[in-house]
C-alpha atoms as a PDB file:
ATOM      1  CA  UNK A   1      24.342   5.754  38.660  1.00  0.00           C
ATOM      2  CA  UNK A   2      25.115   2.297  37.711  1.00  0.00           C
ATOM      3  CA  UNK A   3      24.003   1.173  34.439  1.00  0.00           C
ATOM      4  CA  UNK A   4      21.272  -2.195  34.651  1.00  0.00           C
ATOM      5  CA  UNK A   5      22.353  -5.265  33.177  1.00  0.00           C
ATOM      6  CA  UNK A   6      20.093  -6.695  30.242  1.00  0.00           C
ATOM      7  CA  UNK A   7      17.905  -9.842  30.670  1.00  0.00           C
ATOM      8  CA  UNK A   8      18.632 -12.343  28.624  1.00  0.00           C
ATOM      9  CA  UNK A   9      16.021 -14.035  25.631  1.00  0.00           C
ATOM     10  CA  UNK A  10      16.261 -16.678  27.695  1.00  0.00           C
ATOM     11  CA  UNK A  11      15.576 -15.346  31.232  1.00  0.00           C
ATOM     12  CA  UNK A  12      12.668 -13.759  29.723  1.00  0.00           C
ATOM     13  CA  UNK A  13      11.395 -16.896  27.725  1.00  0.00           C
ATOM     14  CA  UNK A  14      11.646 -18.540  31.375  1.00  0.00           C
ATOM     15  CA  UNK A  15       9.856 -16.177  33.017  1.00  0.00           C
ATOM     16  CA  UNK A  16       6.723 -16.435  30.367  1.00  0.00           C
ATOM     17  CA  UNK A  17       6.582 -20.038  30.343  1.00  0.00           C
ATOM     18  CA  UNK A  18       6.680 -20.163  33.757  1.00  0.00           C
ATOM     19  CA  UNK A  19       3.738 -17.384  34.399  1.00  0.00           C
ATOM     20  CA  UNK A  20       2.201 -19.497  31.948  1.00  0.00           C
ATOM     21  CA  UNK A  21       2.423 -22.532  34.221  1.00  0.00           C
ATOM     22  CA  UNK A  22       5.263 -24.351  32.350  1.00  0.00           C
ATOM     23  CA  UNK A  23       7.827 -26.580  34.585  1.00  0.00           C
ATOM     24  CA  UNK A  24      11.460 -25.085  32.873  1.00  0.00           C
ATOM     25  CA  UNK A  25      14.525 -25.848  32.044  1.00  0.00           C
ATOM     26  CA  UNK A  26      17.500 -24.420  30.497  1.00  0.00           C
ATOM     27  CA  UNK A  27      19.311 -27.038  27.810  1.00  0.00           C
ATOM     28  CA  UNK A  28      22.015 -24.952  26.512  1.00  0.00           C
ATOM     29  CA  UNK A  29      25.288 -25.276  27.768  1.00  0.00           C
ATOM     30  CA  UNK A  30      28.199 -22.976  27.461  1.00  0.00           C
ATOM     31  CA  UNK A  31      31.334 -24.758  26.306  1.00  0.00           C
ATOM     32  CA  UNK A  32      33.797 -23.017  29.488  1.00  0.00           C
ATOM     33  CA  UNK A  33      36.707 -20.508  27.840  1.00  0.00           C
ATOM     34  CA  UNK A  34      35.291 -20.710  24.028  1.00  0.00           C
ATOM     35  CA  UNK A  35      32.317 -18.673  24.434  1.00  0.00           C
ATOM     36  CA  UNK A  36      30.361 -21.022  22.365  1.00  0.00           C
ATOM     37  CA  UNK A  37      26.703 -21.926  23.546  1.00  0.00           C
ATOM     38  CA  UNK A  38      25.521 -25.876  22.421  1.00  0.00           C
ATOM     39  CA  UNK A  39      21.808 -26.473  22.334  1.00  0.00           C
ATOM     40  CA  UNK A  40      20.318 -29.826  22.773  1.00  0.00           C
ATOM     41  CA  UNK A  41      19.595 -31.517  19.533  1.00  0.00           C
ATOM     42  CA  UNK A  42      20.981 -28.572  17.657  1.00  0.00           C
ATOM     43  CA  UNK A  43      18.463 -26.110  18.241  1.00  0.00           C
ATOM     44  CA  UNK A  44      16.712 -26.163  21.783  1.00  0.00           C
ATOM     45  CA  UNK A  45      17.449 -24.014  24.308  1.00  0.00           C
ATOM     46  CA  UNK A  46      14.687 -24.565  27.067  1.00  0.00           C
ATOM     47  CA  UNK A  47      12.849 -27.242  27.442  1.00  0.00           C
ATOM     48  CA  UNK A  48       9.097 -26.877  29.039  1.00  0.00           C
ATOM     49  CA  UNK A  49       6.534 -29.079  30.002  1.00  0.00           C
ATOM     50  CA  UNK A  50       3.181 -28.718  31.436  1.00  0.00           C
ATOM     51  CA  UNK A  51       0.478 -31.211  31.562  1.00  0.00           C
ATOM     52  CA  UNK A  52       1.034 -34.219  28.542  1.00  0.00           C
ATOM     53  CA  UNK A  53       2.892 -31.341  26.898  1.00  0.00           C
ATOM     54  CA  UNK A  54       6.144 -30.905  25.780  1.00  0.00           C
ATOM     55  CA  UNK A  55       7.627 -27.910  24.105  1.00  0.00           C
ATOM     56  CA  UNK A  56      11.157 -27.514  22.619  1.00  0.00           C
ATOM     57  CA  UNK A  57      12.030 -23.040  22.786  1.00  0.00           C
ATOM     58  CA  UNK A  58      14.687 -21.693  20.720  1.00  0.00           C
ATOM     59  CA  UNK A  59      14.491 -18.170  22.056  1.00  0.00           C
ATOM     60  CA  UNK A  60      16.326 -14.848  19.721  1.00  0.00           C
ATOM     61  CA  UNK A  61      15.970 -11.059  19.111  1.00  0.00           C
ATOM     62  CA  UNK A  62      12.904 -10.348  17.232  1.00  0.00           C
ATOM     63  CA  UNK A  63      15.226  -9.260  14.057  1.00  0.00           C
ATOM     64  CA  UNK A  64      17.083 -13.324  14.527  1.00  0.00           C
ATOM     65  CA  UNK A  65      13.477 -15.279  14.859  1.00  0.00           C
ATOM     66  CA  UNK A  66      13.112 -16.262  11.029  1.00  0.00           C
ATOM     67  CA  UNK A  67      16.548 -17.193  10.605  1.00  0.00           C
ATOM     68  CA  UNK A  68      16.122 -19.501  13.750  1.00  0.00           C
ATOM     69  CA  UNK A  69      12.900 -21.119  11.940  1.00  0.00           C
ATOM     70  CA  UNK A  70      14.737 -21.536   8.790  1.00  0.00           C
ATOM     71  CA  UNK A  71      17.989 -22.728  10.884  1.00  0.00           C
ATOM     72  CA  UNK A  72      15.533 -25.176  13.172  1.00  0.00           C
ATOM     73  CA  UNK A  73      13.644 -26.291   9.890  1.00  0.00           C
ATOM     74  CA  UNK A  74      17.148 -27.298   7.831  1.00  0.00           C
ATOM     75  CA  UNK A  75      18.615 -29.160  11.084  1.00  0.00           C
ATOM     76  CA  UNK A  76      19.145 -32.778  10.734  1.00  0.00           C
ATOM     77  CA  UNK A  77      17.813 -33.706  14.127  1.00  0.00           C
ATOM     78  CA  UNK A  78      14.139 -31.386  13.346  1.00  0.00           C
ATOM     79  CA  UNK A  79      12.364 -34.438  11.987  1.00  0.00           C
ATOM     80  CA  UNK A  80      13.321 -36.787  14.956  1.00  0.00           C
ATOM     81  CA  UNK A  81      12.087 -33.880  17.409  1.00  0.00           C
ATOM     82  CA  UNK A  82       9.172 -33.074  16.019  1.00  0.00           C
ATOM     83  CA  UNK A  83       8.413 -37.202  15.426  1.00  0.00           C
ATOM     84  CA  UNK A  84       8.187 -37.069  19.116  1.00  0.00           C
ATOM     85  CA  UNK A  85       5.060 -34.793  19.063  1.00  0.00           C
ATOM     86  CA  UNK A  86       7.121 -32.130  21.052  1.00  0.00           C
ATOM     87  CA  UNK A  87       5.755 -28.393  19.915  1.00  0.00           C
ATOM     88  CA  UNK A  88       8.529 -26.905  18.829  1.00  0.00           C
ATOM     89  CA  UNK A  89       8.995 -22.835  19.009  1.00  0.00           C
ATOM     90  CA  UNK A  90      10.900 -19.927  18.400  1.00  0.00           C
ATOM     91  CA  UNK A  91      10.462 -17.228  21.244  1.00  0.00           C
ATOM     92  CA  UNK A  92      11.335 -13.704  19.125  1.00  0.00           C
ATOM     93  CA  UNK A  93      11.414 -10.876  21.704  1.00  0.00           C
ATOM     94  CA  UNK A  94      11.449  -7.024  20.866  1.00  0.00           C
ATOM     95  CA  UNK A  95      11.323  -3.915  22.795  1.00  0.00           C
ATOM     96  CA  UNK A  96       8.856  -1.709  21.759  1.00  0.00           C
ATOM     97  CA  UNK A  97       7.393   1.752  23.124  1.00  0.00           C
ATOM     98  CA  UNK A  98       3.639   2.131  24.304  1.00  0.00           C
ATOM     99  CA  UNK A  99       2.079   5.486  25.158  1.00  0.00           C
ATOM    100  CA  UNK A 100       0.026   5.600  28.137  1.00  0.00           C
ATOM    101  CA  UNK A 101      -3.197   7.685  29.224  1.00  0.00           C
ATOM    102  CA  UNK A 102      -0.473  10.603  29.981  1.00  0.00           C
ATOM    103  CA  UNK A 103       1.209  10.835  26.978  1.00  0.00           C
ATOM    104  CA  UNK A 104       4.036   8.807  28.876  1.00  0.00           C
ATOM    105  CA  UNK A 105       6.137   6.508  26.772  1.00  0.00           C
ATOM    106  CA  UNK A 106       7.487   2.915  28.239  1.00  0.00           C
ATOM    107  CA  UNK A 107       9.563   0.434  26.410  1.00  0.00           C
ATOM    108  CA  UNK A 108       7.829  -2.729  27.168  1.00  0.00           C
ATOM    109  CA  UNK A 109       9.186  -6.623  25.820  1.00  0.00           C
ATOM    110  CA  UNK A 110       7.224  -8.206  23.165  1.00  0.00           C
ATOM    111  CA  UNK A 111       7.300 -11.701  22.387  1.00  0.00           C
ATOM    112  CA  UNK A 112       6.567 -12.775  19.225  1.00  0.00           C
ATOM    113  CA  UNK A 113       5.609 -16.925  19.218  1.00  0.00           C
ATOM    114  CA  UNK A 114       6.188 -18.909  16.114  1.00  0.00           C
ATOM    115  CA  UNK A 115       4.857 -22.518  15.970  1.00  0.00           C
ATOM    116  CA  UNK A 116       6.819 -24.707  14.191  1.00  0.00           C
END
């Protein structure tokens, strides 16, 4: 049996914003044979708007998300961002087990939404 491959923070940021009504897109770019991901500005890796809104998503493991806010907060470019009235958020997911009517366990993805 073949093993599944793991979705991505991102692909699951994505498809939240997007069930959420958001217009997405990804502004990291891999940097070809390094293996090194850039983020626009520093710290933004999808940007998502939706109405008169605009909102800059850093997305991490659930374990990485306060790091990222303290990362995001110390960044040179965090003022000019947030200057622009763009909401700026860190998308923390974890996996975490629920117990059904059955006594059945599922992991299920968490996200965990921190304002900026």
């Amino acid at each position: 049996m073949k093993r599944k491959k793991p979705i991505s923070a991102t692909q699951k940021s994505l498809k939240k914003l997007r069930d959420e009504g958001y217009l997405c897109e990804v502004v990291e770019k891999t940097i070809p044979y390094c293996f090194i991901k850039k983020d626009l500005f520093g710290f933004i890796d999808i940007l998502a708007i939706r109405d008169n809104e605009v909102s800059a998503v850093q997305t991490t493991s659930g374990a990485n998300s306060a790091t990222r806010v303290h990362k995001i907060k110390a960044h040179e470019n965090y003022p000019k961002v947030k200057k622009l009235g763009w909401k700026i958020v860190v998308h923390g997911w974890r996996q975490l087990q629920e117990k059904y009517k059955n006594g059945n366990p599922k992991k299920v993805w968490k996200c965990k939404i921190t304002k900026l």
